[in-house]
PDB file of N, CA and C in Angstrom:
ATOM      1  N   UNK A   1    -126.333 -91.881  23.544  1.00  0.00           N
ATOM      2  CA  UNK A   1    -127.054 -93.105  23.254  1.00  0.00           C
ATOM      3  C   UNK A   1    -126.852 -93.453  21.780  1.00  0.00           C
ATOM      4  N   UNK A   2    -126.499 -94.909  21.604  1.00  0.00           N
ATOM      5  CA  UNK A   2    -125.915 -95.057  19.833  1.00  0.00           C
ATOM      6  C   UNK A   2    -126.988 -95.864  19.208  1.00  0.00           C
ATOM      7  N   UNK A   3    -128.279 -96.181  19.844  1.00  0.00           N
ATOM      8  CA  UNK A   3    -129.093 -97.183  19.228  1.00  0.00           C
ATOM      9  C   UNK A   3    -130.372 -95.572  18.850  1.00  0.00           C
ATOM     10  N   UNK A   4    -130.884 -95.830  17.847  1.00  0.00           N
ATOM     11  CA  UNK A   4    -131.576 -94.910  17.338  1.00  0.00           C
ATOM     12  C   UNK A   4    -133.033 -95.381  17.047  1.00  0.00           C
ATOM     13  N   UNK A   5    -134.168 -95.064  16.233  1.00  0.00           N
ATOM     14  CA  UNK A   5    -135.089 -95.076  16.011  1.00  0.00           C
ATOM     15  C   UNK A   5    -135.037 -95.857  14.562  1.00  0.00           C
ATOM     16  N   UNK A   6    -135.604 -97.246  13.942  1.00  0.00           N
ATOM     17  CA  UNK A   6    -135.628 -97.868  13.109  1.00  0.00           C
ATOM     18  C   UNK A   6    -134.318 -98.753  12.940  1.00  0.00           C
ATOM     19  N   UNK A   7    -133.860 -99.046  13.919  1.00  0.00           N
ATOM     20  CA  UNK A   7    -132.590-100.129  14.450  1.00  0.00           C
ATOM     21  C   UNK A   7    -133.407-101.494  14.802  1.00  0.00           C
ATOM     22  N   UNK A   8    -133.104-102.181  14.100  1.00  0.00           N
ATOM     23  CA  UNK A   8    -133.442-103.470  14.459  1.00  0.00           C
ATOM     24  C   UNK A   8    -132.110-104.156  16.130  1.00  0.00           C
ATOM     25  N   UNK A   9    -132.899-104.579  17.122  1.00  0.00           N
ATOM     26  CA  UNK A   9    -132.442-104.725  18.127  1.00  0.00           C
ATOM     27  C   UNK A   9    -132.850-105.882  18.876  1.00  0.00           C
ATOM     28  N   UNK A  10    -131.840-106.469  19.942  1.00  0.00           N
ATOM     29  CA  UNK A  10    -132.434-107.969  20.621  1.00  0.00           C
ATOM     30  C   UNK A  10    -132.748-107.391  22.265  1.00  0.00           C
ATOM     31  N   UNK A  11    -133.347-108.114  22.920  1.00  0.00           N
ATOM     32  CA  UNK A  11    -133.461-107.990  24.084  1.00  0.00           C
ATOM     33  C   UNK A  11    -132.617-108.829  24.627  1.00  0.00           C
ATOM     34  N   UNK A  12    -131.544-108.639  25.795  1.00  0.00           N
ATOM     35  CA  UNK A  12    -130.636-109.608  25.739  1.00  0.00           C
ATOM     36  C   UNK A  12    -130.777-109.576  27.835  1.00  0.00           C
ATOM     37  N   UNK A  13    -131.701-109.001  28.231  1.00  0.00           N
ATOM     38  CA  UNK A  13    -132.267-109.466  29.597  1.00  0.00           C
ATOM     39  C   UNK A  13    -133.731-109.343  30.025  1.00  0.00           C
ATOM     40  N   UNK A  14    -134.546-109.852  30.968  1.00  0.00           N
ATOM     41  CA  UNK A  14    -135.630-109.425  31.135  1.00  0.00           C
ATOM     42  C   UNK A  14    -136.592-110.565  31.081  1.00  0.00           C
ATOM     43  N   UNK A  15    -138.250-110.308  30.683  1.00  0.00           N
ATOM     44  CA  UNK A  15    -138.857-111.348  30.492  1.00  0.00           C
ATOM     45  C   UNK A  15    -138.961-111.567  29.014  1.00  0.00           C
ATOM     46  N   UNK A  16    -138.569-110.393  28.139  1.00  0.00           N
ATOM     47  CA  UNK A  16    -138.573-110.575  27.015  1.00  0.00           C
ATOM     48  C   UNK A  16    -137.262-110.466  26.270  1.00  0.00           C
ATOM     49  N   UNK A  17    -136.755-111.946  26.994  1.00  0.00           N
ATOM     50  CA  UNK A  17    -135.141-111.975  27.075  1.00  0.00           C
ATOM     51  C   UNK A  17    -134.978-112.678  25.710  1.00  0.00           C
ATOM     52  N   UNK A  18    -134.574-112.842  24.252  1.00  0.00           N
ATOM     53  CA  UNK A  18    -133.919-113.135  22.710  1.00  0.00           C
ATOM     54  C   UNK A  18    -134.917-113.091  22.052  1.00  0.00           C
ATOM     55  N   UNK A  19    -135.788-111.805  22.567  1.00  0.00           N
ATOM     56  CA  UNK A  19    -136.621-111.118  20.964  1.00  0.00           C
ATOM     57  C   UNK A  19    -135.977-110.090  20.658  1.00  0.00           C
ATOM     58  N   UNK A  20    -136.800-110.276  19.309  1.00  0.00           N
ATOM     59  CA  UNK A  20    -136.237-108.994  18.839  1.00  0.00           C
ATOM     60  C   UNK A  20    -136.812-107.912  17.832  1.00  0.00           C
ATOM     61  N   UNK A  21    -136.749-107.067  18.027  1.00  0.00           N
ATOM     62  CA  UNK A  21    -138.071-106.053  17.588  1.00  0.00           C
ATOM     63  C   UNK A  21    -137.013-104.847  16.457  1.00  0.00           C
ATOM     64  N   UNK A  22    -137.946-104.108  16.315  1.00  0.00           N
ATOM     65  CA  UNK A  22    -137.688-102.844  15.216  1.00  0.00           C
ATOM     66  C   UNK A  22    -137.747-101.312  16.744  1.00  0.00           C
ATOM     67  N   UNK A  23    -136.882-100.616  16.958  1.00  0.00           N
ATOM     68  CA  UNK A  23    -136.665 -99.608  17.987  1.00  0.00           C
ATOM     69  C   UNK A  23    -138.469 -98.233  17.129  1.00  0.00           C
ATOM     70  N   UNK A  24    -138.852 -97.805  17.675  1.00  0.00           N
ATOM     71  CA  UNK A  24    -140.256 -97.054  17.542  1.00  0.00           C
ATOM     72  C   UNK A  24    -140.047 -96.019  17.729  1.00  0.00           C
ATOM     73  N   UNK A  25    -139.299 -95.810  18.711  1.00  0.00           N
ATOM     74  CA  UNK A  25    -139.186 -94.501  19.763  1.00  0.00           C
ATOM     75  C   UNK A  25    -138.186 -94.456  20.080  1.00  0.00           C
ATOM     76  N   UNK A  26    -137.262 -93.468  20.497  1.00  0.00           N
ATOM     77  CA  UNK A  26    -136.212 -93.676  21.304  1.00  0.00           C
ATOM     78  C   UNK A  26    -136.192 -91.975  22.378  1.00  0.00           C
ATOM     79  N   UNK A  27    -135.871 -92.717  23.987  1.00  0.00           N
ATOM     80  CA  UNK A  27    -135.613 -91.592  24.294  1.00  0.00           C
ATOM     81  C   UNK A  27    -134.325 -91.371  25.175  1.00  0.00           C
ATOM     82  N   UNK A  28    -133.720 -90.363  24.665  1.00  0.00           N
ATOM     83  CA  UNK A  28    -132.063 -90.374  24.686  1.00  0.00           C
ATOM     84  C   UNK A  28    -132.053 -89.864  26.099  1.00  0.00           C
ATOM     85  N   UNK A  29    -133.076 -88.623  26.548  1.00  0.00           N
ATOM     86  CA  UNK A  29    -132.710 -88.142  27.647  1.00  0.00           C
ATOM     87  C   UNK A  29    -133.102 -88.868  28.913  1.00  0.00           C
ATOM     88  N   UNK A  30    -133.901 -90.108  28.618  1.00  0.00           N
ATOM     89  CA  UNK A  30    -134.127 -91.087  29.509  1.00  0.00           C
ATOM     90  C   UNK A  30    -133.035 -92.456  29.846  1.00  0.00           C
ATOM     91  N   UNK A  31    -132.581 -92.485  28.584  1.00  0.00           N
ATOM     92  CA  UNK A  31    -131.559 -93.645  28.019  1.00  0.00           C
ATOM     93  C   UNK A  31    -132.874 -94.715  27.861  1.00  0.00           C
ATOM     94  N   UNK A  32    -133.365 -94.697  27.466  1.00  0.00           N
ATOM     95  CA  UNK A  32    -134.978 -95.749  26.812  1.00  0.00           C
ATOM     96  C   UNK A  32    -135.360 -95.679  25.518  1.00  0.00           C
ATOM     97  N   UNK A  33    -135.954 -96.873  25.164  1.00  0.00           N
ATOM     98  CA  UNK A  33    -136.568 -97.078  23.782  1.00  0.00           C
ATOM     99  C   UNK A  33    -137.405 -97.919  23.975  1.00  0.00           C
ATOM    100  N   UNK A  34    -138.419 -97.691  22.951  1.00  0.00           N
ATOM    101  CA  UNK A  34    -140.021 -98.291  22.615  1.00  0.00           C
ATOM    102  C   UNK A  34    -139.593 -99.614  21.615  1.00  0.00           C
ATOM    103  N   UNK A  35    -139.615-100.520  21.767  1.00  0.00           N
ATOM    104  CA  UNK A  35    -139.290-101.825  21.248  1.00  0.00           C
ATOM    105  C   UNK A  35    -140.781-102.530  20.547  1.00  0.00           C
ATOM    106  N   UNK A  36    -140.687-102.361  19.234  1.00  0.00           N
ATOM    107  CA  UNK A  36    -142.134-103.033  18.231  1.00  0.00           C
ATOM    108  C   UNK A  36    -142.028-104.328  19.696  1.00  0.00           C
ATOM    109  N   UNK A  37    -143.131-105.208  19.829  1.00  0.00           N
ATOM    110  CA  UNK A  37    -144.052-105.869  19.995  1.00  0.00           C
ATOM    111  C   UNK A  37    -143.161-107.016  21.381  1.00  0.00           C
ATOM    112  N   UNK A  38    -142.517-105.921  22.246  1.00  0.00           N
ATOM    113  CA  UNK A  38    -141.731-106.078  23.384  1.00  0.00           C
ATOM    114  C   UNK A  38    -142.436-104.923  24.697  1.00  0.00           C
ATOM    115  N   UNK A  39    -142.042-105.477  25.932  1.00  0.00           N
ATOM    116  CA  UNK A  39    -142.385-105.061  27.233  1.00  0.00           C
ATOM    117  C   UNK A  39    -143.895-104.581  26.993  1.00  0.00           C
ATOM    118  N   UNK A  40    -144.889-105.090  26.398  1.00  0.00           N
ATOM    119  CA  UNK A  40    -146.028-104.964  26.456  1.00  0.00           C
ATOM    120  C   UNK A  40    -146.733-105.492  27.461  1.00  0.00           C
ATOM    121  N   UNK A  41    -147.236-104.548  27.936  1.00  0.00           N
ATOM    122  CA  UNK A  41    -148.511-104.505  29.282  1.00  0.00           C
ATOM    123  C   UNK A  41    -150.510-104.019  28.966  1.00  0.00           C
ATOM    124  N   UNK A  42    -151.072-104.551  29.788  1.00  0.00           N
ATOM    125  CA  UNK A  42    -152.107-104.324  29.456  1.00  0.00           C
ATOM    126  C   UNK A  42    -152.534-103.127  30.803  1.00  0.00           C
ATOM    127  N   UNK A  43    -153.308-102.580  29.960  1.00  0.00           N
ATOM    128  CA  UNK A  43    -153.645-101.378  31.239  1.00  0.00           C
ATOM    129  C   UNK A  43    -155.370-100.903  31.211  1.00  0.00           C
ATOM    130  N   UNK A  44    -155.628-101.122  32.322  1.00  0.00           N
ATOM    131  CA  UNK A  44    -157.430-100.992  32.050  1.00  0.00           C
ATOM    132  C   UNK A  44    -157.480 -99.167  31.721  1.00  0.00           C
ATOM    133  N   UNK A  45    -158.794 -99.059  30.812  1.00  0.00           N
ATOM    134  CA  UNK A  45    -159.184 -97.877  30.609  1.00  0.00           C
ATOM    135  C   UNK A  45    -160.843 -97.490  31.106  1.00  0.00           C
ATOM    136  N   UNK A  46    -160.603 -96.520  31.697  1.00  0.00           N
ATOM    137  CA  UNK A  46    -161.807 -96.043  32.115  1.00  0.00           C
ATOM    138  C   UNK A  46    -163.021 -95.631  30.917  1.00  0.00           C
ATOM    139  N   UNK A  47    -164.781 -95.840  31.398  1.00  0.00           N
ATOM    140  CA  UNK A  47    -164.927 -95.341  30.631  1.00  0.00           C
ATOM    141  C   UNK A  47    -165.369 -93.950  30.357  1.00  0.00           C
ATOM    142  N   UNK A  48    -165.467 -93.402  29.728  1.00  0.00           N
ATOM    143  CA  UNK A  48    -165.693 -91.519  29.386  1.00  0.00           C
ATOM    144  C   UNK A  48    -167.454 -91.307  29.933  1.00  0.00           C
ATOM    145  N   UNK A  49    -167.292 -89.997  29.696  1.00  0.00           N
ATOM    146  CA  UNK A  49    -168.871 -89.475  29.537  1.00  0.00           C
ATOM    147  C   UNK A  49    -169.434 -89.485  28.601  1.00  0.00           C
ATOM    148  N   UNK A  50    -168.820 -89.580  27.978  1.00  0.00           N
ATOM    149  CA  UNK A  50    -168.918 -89.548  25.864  1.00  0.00           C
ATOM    150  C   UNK A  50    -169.753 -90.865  25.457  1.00  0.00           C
ATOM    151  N   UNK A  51    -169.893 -91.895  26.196  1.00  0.00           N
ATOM    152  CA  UNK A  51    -170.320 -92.680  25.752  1.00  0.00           C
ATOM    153  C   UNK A  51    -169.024 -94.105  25.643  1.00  0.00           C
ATOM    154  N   UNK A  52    -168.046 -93.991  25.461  1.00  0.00           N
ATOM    155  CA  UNK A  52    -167.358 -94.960  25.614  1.00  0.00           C
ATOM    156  C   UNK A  52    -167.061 -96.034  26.332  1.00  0.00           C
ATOM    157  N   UNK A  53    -167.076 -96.809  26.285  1.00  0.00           N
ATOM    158  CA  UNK A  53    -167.207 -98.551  27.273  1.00  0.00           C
ATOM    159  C   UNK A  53    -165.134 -98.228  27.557  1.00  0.00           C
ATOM    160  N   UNK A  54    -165.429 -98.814  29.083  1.00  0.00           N
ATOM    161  CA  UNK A  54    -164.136 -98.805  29.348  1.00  0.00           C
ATOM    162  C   UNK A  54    -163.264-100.215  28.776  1.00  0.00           C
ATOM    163  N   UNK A  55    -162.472-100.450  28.680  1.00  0.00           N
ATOM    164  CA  UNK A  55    -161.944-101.508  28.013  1.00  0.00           C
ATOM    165  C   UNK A  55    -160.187-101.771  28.466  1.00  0.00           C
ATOM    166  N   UNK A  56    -159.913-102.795  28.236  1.00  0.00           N
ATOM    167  CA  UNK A  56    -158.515-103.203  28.688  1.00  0.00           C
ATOM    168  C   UNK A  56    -157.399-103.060  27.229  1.00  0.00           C
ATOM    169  N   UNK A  57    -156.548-102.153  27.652  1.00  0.00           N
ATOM    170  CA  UNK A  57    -155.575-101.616  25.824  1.00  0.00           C
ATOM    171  C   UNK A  57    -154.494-102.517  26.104  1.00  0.00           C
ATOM    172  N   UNK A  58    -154.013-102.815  25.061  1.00  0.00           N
ATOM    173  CA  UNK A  58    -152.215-103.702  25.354  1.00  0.00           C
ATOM    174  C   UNK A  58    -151.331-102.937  24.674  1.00  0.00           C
ATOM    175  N   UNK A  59    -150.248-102.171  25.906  1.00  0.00           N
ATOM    176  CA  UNK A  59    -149.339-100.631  24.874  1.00  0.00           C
ATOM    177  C   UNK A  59    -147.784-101.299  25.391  1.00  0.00           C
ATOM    178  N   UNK A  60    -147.366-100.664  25.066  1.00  0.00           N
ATOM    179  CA  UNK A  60    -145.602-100.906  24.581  1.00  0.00           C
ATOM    180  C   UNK A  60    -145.162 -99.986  25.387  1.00  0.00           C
ATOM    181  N   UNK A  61    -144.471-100.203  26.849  1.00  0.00           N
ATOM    182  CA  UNK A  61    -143.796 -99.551  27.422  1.00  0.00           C
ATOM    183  C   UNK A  61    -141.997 -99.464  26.933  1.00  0.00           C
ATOM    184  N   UNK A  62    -141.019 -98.470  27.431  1.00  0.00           N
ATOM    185  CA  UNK A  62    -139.828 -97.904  27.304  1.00  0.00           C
ATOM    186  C   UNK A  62    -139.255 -99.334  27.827  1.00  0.00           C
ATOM    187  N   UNK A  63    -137.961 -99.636  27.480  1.00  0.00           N
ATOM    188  CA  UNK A  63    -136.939-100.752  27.719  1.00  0.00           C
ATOM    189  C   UNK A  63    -135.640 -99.422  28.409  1.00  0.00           C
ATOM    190  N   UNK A  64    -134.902-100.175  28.896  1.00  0.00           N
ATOM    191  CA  UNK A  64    -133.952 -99.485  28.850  1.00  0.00           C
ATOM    192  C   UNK A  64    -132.610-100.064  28.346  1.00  0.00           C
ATOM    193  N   UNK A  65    -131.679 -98.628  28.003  1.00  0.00           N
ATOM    194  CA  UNK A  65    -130.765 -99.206  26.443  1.00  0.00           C
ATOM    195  C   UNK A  65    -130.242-100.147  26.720  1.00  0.00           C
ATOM    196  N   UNK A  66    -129.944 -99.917  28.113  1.00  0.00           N
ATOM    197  CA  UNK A  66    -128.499-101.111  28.506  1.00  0.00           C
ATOM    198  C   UNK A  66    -129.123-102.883  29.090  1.00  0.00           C
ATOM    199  N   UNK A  67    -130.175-103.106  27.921  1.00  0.00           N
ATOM    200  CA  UNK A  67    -131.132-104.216  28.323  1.00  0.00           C
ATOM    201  C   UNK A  67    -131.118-104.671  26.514  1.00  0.00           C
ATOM    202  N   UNK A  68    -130.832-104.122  25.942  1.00  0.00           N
ATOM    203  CA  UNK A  68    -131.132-103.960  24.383  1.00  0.00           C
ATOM    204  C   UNK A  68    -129.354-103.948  23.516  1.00  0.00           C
ATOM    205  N   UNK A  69    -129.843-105.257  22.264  1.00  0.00           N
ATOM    206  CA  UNK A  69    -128.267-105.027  22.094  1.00  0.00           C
ATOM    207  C   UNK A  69    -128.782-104.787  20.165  1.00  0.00           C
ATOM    208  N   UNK A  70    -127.590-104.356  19.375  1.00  0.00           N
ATOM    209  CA  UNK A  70    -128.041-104.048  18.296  1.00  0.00           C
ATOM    210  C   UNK A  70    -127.860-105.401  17.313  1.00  0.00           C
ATOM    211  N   UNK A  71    -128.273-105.243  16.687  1.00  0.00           N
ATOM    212  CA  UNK A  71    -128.427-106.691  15.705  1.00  0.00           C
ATOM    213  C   UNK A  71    -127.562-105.881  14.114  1.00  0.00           C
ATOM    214  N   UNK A  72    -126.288-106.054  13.817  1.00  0.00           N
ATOM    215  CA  UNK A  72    -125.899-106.207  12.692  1.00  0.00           C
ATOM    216  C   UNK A  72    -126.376-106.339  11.493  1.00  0.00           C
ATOM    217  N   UNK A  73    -126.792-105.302  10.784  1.00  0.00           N
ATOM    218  CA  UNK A  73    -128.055-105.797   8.928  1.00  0.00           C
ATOM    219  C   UNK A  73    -126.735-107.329   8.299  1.00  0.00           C
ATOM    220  N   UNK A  74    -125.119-106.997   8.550  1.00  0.00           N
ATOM    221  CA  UNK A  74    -124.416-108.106   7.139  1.00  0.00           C
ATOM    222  C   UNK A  74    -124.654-109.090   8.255  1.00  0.00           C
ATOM    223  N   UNK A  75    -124.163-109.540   9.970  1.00  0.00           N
ATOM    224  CA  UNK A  75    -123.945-110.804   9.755  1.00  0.00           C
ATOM    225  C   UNK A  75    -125.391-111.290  10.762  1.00  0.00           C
ATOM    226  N   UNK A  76    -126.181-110.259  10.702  1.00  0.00           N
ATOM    227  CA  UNK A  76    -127.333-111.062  11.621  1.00  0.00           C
ATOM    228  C   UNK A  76    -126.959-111.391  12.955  1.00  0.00           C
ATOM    229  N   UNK A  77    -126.076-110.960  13.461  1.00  0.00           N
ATOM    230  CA  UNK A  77    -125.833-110.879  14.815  1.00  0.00           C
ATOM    231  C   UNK A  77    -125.550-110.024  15.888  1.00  0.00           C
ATOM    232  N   UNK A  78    -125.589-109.719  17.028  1.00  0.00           N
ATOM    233  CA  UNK A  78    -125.597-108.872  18.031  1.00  0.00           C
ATOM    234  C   UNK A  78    -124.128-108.134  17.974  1.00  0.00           C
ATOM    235  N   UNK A  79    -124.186-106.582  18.261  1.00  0.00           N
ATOM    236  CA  UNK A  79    -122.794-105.945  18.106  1.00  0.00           C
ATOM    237  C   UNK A  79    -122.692-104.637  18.551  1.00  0.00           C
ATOM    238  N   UNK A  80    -121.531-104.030  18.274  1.00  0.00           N
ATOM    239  CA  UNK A  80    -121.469-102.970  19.633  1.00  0.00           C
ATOM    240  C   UNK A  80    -121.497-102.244  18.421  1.00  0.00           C
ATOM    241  N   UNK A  81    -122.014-100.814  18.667  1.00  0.00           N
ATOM    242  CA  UNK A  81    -121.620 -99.624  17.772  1.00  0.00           C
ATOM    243  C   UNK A  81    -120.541 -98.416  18.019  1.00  0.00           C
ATOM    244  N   UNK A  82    -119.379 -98.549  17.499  1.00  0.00           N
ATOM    245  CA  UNK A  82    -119.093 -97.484  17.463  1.00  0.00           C
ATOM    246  C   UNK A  82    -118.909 -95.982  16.203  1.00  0.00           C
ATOM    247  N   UNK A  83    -118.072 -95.384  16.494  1.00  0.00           N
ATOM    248  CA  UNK A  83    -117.742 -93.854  15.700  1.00  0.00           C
ATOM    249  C   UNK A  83    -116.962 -93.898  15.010  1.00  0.00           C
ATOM    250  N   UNK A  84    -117.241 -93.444  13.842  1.00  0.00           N
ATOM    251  CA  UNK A  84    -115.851 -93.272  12.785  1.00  0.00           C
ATOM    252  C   UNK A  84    -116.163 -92.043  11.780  1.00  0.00           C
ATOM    253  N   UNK A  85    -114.863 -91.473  11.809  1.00  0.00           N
ATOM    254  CA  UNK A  85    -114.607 -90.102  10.966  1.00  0.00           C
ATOM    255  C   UNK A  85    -114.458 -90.172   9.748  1.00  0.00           C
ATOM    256  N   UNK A  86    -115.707 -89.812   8.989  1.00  0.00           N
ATOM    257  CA  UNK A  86    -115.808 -90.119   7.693  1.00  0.00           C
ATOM    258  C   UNK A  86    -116.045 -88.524   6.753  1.00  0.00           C
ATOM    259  N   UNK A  87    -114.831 -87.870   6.054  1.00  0.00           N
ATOM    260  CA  UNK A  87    -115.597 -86.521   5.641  1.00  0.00           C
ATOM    261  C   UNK A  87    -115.827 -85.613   6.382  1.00  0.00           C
ATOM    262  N   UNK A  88    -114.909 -85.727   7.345  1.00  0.00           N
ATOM    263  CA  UNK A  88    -115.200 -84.630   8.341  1.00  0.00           C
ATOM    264  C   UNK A  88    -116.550 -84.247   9.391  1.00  0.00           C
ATOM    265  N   UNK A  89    -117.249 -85.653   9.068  1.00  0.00           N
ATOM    266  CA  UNK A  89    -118.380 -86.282   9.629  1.00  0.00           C
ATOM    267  C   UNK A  89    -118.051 -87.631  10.704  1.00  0.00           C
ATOM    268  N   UNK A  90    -118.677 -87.574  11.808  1.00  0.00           N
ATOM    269  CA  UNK A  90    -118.618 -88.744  12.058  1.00  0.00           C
ATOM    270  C   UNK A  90    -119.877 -90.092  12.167  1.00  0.00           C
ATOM    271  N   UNK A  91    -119.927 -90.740  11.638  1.00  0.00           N
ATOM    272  CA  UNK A  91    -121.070 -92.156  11.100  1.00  0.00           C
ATOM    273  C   UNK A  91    -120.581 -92.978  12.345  1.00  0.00           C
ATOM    274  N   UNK A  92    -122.170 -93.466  12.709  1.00  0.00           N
ATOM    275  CA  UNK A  92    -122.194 -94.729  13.552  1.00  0.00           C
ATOM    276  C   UNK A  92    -121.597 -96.319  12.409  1.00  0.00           C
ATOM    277  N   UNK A  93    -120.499 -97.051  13.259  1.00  0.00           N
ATOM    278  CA  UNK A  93    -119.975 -97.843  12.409  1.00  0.00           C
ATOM    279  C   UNK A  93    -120.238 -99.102  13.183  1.00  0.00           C
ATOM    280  N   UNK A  94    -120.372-100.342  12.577  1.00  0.00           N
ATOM    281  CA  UNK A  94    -120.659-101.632  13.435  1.00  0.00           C
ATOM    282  C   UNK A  94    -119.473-102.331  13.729  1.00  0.00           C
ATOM    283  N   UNK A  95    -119.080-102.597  15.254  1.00  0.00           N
ATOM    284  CA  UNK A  95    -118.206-103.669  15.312  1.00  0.00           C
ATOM    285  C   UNK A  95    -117.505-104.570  14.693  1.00  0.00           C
ATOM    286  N   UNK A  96    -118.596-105.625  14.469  1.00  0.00           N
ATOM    287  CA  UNK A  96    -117.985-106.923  14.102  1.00  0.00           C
ATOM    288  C   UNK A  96    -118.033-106.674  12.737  1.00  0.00           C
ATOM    289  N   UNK A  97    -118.881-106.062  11.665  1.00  0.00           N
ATOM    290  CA  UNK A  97    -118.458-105.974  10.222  1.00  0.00           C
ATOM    291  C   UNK A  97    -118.056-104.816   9.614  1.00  0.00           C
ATOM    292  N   UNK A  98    -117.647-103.923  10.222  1.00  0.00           N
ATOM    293  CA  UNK A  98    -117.669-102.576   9.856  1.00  0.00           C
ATOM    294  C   UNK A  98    -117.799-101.752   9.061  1.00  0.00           C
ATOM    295  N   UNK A  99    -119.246-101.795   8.993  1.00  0.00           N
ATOM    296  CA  UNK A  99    -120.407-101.318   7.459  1.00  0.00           C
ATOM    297  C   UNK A  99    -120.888 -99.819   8.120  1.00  0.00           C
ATOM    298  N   UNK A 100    -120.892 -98.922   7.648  1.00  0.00           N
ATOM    299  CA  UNK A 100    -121.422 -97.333   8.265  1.00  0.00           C
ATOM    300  C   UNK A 100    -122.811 -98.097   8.295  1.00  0.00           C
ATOM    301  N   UNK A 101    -123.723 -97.401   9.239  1.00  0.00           N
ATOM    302  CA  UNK A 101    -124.893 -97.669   9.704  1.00  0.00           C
ATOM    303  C   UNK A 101    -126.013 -96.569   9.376  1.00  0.00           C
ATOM    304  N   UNK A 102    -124.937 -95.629   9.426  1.00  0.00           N
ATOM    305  CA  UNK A 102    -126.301 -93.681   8.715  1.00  0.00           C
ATOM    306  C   UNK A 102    -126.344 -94.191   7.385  1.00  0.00           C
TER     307      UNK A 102
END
């Protein structure tokens, strides 16, 4: 999975089809990520014994990757990531401008 955690990213299907959020979470072994202020659902909460009033929360469910495209920091636009051997290292590199991304 090449999209990581603090990747700015678009939604490019869905109901929250040309937003675009900051990645929160990412989970690789799912192929999913937590998208800032995307696929949000509301989910009722029960209330406790404790004293707590049950109440309705609004949380940020998982996207999945191949729904999510990466957004470029130079030209502000959507782009593929690939690999490049830098130092005997290899750095995630951007497509269309090819700026290292680590």
């Amino acid at each position: 999975m090449k999209i990581k955690k603090d990747d700015i990213v678009k939604i490019i299907s869905g109901k929250d089809k040309n937003k675009t959020g900051k990645v929160l979470k990412a989970f690789p072994a799912k192929d999913q990520v937590i998208v800032e202020n995307v696929n949000i659902k509301k989910k009722h909460q029960k209330a406790n014994k404790g004293g707590k009033k049950g109440q309705i929360i609004e949380k940020t469910y998982p996207v999945h990757v191949s729904n999510v495209a990466f957004i470029d920091p130079k030209t502000k636009s959507s782009t593929k990531i690939g690999k490049k051997l830098v130092k005997d290292k290899f750095v995630r590199v951007s497509k269309k401008s090819g700026t290292v991304l680590n």
